[in-house]
N, C-alpha and C. Protein backbone atom coordinates (compact mmCIF):
# COMPACT_ATOMS: atom_id res chain seq x y z
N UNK A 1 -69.14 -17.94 28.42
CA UNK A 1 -68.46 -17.40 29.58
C UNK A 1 -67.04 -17.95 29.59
N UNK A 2 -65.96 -16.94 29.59
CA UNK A 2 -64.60 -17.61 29.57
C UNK A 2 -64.08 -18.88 30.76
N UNK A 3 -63.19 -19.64 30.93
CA UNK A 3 -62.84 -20.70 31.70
C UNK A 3 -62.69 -19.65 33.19
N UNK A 4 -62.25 -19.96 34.57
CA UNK A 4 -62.07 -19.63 35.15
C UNK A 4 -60.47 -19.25 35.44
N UNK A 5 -59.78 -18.08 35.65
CA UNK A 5 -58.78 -17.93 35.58
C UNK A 5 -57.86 -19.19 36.57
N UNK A 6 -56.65 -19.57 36.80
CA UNK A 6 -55.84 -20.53 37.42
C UNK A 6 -55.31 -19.77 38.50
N UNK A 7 -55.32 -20.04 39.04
CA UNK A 7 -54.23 -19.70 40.46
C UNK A 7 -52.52 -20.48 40.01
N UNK A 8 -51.56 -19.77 40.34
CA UNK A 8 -50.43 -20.27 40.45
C UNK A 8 -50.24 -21.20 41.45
N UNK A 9 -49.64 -22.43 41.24
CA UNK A 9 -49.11 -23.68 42.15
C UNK A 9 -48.77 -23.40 43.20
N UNK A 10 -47.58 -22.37 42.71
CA UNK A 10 -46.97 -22.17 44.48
C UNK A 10 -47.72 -21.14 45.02
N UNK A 11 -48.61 -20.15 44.45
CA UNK A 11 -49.77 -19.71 45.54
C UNK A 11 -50.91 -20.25 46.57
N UNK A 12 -51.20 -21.61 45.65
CA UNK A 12 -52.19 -22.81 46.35
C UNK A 12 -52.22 -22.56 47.47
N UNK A 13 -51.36 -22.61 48.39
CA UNK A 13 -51.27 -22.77 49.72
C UNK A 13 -51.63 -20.95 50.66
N UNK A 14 -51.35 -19.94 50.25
CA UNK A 14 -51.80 -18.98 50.69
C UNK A 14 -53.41 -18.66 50.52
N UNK A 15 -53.96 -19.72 49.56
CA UNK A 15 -55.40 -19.71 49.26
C UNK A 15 -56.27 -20.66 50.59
N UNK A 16 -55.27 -21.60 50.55
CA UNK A 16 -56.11 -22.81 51.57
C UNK A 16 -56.11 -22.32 53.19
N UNK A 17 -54.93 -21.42 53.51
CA UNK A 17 -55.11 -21.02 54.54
C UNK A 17 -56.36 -20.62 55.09
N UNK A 18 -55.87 -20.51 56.87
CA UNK A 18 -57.44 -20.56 57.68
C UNK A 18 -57.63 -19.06 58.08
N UNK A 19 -56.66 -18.14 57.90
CA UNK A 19 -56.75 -17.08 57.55
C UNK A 19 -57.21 -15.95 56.47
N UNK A 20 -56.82 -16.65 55.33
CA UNK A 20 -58.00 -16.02 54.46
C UNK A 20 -58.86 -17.15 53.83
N UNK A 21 -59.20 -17.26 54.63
CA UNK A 21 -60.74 -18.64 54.13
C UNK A 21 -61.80 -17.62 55.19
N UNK A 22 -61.22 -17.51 56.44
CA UNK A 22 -61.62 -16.57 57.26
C UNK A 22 -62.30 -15.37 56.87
N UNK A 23 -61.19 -14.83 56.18
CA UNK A 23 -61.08 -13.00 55.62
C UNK A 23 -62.46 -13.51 54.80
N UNK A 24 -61.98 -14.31 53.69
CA UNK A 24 -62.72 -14.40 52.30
C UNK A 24 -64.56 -14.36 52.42
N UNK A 25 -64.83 -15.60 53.62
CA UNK A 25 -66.12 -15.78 54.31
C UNK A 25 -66.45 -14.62 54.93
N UNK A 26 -65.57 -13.75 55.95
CA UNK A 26 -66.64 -12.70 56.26
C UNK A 26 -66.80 -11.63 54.96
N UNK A 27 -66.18 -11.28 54.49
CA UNK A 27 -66.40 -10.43 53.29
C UNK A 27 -67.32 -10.93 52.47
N UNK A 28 -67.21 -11.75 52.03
CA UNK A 28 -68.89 -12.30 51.03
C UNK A 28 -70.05 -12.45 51.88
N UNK A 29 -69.87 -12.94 53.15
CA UNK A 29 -70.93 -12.85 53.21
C UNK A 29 -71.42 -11.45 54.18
N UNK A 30 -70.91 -10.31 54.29
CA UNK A 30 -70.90 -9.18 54.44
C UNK A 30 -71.05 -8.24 53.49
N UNK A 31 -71.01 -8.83 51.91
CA UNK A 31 -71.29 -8.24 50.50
C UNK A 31 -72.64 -8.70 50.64
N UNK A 32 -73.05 -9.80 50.99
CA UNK A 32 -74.09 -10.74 50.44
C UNK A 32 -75.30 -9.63 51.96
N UNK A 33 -74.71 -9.82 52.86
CA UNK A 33 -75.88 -8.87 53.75
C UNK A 33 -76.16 -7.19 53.24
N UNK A 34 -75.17 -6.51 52.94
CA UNK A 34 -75.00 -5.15 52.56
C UNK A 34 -76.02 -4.99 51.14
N UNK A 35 -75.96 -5.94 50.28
CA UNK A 35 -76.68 -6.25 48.52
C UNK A 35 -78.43 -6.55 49.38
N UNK A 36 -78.37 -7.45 50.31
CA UNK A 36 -80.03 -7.92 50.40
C UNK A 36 -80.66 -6.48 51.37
N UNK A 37 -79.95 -5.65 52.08
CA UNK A 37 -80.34 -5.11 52.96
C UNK A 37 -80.47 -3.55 51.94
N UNK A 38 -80.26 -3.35 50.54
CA UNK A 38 -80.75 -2.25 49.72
C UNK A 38 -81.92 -3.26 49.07
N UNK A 39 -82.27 -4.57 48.76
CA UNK A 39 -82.90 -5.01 48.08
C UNK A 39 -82.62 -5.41 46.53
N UNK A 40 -81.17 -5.53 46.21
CA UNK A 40 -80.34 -5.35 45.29
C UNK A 40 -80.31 -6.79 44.63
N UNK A 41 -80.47 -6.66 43.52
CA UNK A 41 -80.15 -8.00 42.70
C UNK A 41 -78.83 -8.16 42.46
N UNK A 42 -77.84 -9.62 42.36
CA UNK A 42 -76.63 -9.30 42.23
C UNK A 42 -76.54 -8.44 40.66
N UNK A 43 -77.19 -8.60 39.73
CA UNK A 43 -77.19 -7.69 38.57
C UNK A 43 -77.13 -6.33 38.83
N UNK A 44 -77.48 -5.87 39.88
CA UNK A 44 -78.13 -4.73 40.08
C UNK A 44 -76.83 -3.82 41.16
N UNK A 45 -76.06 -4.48 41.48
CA UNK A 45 -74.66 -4.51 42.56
C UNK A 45 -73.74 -4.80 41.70
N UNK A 46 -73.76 -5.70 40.66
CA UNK A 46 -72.08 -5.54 39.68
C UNK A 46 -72.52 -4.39 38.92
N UNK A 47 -73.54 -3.71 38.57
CA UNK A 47 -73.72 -2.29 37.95
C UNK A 47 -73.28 -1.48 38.38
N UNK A 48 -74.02 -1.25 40.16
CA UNK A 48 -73.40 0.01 40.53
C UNK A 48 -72.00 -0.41 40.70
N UNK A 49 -71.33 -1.15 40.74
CA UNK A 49 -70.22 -1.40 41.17
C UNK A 49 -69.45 -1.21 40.10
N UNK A 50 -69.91 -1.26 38.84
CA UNK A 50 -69.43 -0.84 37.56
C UNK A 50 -68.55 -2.73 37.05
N UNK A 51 -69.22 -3.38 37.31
CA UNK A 51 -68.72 -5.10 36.63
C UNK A 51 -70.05 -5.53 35.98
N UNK A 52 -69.87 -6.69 35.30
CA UNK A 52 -70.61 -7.28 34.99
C UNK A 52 -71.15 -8.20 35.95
N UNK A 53 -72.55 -8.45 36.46
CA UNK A 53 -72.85 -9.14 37.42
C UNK A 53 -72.22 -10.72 37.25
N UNK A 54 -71.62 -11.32 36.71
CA UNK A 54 -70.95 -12.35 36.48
C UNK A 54 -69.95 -12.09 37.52
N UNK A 55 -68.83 -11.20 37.50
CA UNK A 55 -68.16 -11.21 38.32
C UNK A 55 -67.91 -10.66 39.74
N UNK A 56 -69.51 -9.98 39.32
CA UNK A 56 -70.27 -9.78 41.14
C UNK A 56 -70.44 -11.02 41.75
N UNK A 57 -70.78 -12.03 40.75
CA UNK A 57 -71.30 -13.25 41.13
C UNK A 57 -70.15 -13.76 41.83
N UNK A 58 -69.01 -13.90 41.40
CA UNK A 58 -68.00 -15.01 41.56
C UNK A 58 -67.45 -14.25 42.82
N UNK A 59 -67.48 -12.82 42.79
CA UNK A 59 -66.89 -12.28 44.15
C UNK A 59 -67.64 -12.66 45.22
N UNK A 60 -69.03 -12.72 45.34
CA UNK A 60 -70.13 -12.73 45.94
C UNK A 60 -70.09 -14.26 47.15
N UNK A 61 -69.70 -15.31 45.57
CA UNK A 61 -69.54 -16.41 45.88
C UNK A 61 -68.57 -17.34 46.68
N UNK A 62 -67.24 -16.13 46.50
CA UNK A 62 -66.02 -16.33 47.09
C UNK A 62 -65.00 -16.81 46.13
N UNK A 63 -65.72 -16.98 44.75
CA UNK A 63 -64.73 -17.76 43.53
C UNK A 63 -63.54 -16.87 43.29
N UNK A 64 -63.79 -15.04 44.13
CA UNK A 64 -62.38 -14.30 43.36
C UNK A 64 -61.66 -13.90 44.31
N UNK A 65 -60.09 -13.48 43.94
CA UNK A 65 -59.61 -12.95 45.04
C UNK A 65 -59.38 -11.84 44.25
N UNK A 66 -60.38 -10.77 45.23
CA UNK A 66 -60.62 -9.30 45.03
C UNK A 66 -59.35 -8.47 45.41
N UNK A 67 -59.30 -7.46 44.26
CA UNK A 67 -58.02 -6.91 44.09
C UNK A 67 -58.21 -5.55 44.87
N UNK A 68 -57.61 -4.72 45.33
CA UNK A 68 -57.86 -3.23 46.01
C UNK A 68 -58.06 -2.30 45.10
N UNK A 69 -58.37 -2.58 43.51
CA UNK A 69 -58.80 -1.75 42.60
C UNK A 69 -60.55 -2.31 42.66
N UNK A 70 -60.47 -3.60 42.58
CA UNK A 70 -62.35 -4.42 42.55
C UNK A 70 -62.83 -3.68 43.92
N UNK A 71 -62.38 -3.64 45.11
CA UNK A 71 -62.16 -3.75 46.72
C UNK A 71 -62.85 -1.99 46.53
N UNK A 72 -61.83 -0.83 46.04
CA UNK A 72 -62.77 -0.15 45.35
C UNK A 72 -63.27 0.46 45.10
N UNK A 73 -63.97 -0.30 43.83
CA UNK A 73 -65.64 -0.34 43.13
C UNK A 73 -66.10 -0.65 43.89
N UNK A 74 -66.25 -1.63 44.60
CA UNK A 74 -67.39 -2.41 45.63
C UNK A 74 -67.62 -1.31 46.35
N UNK A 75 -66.73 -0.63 47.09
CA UNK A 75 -66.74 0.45 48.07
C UNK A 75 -67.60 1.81 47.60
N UNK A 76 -67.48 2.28 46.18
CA UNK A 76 -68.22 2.94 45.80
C UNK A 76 -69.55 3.21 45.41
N UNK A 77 -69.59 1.96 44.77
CA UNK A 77 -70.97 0.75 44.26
C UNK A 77 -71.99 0.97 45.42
N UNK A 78 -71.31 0.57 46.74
CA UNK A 78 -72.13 0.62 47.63
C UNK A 78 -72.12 1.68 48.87
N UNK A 79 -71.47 2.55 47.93
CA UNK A 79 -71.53 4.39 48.97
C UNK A 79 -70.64 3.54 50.19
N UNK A 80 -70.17 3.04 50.90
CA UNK A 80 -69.65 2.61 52.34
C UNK A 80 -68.17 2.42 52.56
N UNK A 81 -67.52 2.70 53.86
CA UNK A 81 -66.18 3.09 53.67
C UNK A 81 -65.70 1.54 53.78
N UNK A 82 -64.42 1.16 53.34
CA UNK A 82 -63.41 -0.09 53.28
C UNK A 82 -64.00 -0.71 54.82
N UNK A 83 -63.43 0.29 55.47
CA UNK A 83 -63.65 -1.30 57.08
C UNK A 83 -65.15 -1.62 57.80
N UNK A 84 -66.18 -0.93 56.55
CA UNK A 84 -67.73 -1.41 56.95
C UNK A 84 -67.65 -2.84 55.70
N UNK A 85 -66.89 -3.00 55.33
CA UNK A 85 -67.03 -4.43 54.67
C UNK A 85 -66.06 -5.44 55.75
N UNK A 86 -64.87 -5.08 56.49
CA UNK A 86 -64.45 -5.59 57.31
C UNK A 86 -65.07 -6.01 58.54
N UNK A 87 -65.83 -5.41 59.11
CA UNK A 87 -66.27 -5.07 60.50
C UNK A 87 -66.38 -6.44 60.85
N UNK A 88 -66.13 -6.36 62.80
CA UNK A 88 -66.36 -7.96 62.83
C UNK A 88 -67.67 -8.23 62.87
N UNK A 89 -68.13 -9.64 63.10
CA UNK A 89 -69.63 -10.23 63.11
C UNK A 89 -70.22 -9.78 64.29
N UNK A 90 -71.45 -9.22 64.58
CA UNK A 90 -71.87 -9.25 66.09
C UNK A 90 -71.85 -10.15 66.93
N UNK A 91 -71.18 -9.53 67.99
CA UNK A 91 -70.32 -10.92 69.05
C UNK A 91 -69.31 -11.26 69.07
N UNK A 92 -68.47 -11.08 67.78
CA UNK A 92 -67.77 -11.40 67.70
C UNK A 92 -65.91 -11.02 68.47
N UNK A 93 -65.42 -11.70 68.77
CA UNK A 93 -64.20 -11.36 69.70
C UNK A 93 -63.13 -11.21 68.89
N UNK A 94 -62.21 -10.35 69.11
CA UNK A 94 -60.76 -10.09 68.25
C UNK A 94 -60.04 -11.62 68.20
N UNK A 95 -59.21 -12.40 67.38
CA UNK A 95 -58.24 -13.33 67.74
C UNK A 95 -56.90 -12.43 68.72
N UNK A 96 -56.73 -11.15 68.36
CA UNK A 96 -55.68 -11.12 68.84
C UNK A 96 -55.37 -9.41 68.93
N UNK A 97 -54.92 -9.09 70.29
CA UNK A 97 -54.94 -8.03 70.85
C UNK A 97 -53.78 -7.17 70.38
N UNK A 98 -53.99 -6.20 69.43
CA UNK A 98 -53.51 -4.99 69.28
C UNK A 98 -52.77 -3.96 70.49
């Protein structure tokens, strides 16, 4: 399995943010409910999704930052439109009013 790609130095800091640590957590684990709720192996979700489940894995896991070409596949993979992977958590309150 190749090394894990590097992040650039001076990106570091747009990674650590509490904003997309935020984003990153509800999306995986909104991949991770959407995959158990067909009964889907992650093998079976980087297929339809057209990846190798390796890098279903690492998306899954939060190891990638998913590109709007990966963003998608995922979308297709799993028949469902872009902001049903967004949606907020049940209960959950806006930070900030539109």
């Amino acid at each position: 399995m190749p090394a894990p790609r590097r992040r650039r130095v001076e990106r570091q800091p747009q990674y650590e943010g509490a904003a997309y640590r935020e984003l990153q957590r509800r999306f995986t684990a909104k991949l991770r409910e959407l995959r158990e709720a067909r009964a889907w192996t992650q093998e079976e979700a980087g297929a339809r999704c057209g990846m190798l489940m390796q890098q279903y894995q690492r998306i899954e896991a939060g190891g990638a930052n998913v590109t709007f070409t990966t963003l998608a596949r995922i979308c297709e993979g799993f028949a469902i439109d872009v902001a049903d992977v967004f949606d907020r958590e049940p209960g959950a309150t806006p930070s900030r009013s539109r």
